[in-house]
N, C-alpha and C. Protein backbone atom coordinates (compact mmCIF):
# COMPACT_ATOMS: atom_id res chain seq x y z
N UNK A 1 3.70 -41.02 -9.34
CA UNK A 1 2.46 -40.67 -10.00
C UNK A 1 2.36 -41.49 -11.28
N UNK A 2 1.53 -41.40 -11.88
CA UNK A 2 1.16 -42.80 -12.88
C UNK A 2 1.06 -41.65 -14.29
N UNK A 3 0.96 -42.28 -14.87
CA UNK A 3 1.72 -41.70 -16.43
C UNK A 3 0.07 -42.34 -17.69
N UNK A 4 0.02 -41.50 -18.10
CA UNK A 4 -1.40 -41.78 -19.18
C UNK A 4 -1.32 -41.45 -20.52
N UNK A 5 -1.36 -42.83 -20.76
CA UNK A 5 -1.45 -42.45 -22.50
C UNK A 5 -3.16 -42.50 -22.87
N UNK A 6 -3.22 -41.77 -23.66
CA UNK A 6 -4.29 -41.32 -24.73
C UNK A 6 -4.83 -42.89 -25.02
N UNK A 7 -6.00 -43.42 -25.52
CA UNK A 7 -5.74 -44.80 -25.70
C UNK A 7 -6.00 -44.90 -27.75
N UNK A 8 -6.20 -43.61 -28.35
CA UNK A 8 -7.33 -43.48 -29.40
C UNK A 8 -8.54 -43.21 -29.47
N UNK A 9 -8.95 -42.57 -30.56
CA UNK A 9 -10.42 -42.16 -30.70
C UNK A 9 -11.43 -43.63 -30.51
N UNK A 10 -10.87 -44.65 -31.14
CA UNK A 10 -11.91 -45.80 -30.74
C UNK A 10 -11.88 -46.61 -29.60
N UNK A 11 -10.98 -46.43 -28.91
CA UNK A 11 -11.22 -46.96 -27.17
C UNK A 11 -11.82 -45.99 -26.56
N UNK A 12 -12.36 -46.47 -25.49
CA UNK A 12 -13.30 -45.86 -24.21
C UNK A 12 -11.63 -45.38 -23.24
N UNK A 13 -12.33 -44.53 -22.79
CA UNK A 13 -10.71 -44.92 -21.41
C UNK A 13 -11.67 -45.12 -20.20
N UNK A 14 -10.94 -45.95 -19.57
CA UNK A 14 -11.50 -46.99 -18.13
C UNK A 14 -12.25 -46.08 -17.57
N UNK A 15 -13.09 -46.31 -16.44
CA UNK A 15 -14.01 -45.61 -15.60
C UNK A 15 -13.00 -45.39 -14.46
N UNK A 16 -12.29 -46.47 -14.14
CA UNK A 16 -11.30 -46.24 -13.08
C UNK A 16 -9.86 -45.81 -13.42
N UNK A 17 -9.39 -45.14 -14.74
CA UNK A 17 -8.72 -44.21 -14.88
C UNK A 17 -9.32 -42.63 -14.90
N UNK A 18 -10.50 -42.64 -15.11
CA UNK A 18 -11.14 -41.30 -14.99
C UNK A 18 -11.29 -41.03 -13.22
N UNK A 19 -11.56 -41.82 -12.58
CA UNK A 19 -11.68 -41.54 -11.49
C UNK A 19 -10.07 -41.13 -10.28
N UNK A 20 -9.37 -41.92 -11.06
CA UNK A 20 -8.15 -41.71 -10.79
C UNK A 20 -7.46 -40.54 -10.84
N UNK A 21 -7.58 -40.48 -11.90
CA UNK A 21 -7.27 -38.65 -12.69
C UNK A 21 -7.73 -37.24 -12.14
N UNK A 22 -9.12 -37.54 -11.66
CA UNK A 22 -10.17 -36.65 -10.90
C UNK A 22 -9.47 -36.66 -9.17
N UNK A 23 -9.14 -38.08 -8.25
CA UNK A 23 -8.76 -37.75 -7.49
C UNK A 23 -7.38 -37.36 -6.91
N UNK A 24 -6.16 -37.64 -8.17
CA UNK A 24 -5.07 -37.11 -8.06
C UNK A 24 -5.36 -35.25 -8.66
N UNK A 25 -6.42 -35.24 -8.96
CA UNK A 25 -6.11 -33.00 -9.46
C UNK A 25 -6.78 -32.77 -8.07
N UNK A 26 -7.30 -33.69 -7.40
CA UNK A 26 -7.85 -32.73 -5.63
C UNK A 26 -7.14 -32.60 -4.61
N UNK A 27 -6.10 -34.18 -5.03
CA UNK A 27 -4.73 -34.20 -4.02
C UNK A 27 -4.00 -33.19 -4.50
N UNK A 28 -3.86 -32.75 -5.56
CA UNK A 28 -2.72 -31.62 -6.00
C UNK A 28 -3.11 -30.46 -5.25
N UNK A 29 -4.79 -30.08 -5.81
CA UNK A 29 -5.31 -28.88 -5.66
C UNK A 29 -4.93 -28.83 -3.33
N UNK A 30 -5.32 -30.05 -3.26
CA UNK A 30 -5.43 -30.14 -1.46
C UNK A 30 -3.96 -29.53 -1.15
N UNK A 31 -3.36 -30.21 -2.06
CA UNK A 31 -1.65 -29.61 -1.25
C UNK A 31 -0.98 -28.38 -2.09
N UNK A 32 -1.62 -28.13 -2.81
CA UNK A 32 -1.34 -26.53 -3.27
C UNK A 32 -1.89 -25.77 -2.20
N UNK A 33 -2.88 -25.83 -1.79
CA UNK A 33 -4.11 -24.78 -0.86
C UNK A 33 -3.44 -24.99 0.76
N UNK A 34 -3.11 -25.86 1.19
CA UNK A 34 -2.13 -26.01 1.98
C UNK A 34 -0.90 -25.61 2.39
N UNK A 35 -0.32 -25.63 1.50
CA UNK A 35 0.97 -24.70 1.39
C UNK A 35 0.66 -23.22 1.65
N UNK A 36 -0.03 -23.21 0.21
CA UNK A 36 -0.43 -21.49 0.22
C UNK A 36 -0.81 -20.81 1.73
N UNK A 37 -2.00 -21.82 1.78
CA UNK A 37 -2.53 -21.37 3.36
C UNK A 37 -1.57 -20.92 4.40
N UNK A 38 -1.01 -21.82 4.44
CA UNK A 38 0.31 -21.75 5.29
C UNK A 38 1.21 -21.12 5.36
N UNK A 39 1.64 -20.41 4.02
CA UNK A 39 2.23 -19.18 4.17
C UNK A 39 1.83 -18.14 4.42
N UNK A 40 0.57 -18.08 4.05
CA UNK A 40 -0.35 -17.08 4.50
C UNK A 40 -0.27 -16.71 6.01
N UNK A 41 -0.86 -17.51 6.56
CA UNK A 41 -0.48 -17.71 8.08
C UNK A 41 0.54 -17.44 8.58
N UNK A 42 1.90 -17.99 8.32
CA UNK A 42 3.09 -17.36 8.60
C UNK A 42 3.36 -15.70 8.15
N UNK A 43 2.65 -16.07 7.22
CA UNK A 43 3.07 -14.13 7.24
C UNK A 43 2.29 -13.04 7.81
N UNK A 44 1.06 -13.64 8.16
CA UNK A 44 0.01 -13.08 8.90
C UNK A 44 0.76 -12.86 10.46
N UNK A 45 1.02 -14.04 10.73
CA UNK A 45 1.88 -13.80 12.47
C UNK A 45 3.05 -12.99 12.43
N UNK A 46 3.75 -12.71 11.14
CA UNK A 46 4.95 -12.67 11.35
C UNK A 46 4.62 -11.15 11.29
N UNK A 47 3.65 -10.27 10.69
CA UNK A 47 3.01 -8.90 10.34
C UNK A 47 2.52 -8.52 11.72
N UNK A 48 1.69 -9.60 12.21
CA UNK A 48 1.66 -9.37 13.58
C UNK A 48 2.39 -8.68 14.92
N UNK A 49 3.19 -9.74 14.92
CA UNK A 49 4.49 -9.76 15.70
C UNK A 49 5.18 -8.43 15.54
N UNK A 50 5.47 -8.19 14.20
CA UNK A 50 6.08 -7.07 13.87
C UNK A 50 5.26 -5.60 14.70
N UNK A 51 4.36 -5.66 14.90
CA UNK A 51 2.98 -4.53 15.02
C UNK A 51 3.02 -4.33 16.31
N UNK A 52 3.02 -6.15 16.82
CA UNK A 52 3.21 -5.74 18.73
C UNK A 52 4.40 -5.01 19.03
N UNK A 53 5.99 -5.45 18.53
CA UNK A 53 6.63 -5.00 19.04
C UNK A 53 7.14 -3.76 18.57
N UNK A 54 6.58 -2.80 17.43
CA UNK A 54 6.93 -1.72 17.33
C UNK A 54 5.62 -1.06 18.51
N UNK A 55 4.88 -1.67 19.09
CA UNK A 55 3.47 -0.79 19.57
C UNK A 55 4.45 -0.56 21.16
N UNK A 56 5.07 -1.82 21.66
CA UNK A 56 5.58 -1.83 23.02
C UNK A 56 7.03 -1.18 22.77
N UNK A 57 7.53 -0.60 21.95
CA UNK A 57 9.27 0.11 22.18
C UNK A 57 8.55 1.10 23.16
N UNK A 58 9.96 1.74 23.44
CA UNK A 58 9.99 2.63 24.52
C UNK A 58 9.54 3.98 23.06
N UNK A 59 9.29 5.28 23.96
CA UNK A 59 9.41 6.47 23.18
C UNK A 59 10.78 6.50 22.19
N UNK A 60 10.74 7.03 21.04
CA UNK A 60 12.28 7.21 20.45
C UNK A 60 11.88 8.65 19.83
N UNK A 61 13.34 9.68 19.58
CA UNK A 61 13.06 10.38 19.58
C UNK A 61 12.41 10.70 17.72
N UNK A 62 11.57 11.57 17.71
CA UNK A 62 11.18 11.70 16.18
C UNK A 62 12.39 11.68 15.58
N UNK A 63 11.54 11.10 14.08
CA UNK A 63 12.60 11.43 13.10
C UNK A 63 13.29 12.37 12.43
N UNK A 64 12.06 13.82 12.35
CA UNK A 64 12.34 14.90 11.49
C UNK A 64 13.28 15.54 12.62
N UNK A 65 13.93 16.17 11.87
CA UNK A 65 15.22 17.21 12.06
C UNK A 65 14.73 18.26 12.79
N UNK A 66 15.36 18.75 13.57
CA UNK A 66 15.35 20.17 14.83
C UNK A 66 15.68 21.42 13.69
N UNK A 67 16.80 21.10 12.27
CA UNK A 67 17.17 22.17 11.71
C UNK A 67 15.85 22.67 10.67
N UNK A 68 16.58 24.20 10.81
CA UNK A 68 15.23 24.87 9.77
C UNK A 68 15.61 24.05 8.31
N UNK A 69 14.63 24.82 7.59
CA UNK A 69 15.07 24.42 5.81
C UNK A 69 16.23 25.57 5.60
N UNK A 70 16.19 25.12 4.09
CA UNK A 70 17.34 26.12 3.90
C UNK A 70 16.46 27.52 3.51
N UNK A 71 17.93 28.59 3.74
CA UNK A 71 17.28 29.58 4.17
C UNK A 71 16.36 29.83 2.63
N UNK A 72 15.97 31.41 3.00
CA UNK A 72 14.82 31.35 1.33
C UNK A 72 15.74 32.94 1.06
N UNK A 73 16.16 32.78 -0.17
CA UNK A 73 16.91 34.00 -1.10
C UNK A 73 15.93 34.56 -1.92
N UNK A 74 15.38 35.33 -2.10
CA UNK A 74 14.81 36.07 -2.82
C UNK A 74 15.51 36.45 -4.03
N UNK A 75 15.29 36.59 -5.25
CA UNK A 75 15.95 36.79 -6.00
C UNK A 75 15.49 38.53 -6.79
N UNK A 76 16.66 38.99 -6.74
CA UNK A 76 16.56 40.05 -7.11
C UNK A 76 18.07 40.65 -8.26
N UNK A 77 16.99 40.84 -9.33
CA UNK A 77 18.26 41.43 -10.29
C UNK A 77 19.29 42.30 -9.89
N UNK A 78 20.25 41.90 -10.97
CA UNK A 78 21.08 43.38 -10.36
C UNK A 78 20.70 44.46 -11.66
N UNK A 79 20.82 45.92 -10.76
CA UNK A 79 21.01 47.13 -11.16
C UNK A 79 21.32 46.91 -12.64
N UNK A 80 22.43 46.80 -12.33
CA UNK A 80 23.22 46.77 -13.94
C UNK A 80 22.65 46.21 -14.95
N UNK A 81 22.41 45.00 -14.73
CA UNK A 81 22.19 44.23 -15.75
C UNK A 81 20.63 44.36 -16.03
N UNK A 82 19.64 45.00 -15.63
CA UNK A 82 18.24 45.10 -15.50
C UNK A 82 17.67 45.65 -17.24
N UNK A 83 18.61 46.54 -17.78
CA UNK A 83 17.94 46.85 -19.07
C UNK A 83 19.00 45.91 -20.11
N UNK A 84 19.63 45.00 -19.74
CA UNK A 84 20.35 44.03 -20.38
C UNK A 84 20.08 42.90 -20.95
N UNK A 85 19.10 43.03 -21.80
CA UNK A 85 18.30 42.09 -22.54
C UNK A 85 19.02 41.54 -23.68
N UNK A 86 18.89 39.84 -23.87
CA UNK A 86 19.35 39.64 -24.70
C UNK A 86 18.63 40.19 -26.05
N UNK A 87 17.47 40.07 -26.23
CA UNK A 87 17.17 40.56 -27.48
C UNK A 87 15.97 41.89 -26.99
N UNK A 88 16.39 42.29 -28.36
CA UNK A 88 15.29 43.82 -27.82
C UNK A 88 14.65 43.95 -29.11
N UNK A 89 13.50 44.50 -28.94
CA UNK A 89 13.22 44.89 -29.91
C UNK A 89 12.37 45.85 -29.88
């Protein structure tokens, strides 16, 4: 790639360095958008792919568990301790 110096406030810079300049930022921009594209695409098929072959597995069995939750305790004071307040007043 070609290298540009500034020339000063009182030179012109060439018509055919301006044009130069303009069509190396479209080659950049062309092969940035290219790439990008392209990964895009690859990841588009690859999301794909992924989609068909979870759609064609065989049945498997669910995930959630056959067991209950845990059981449920009710909570209930004891006797004793029921007028056992830390502070009273």
């Amino acid at each position: 790639m070609f290298s540009f110096q500034y020339p000063g406030p009182q030179k012109k810079i060439p018509f055919t360095t301006k044009i130069t300049i303009v069509i190396w930022t479209f080659v950049v921009l062309a092969i940035l958008s290219f790439f990008a594209f392209s990964f895009f695409i690859i990841a588009l098929l690859v999301g794909v792919v992924a989609f068909a072959a979870n759609l064609f597995q065989k049945h498997r069995a669910p995930i959630s568990s056959n067991q209950p939750d845990f059981p449920k305790q009710h909570y209930s004071p004891n006797p004793k301790e029921k007028d056992n307040d830390i502070i009273d007043i």
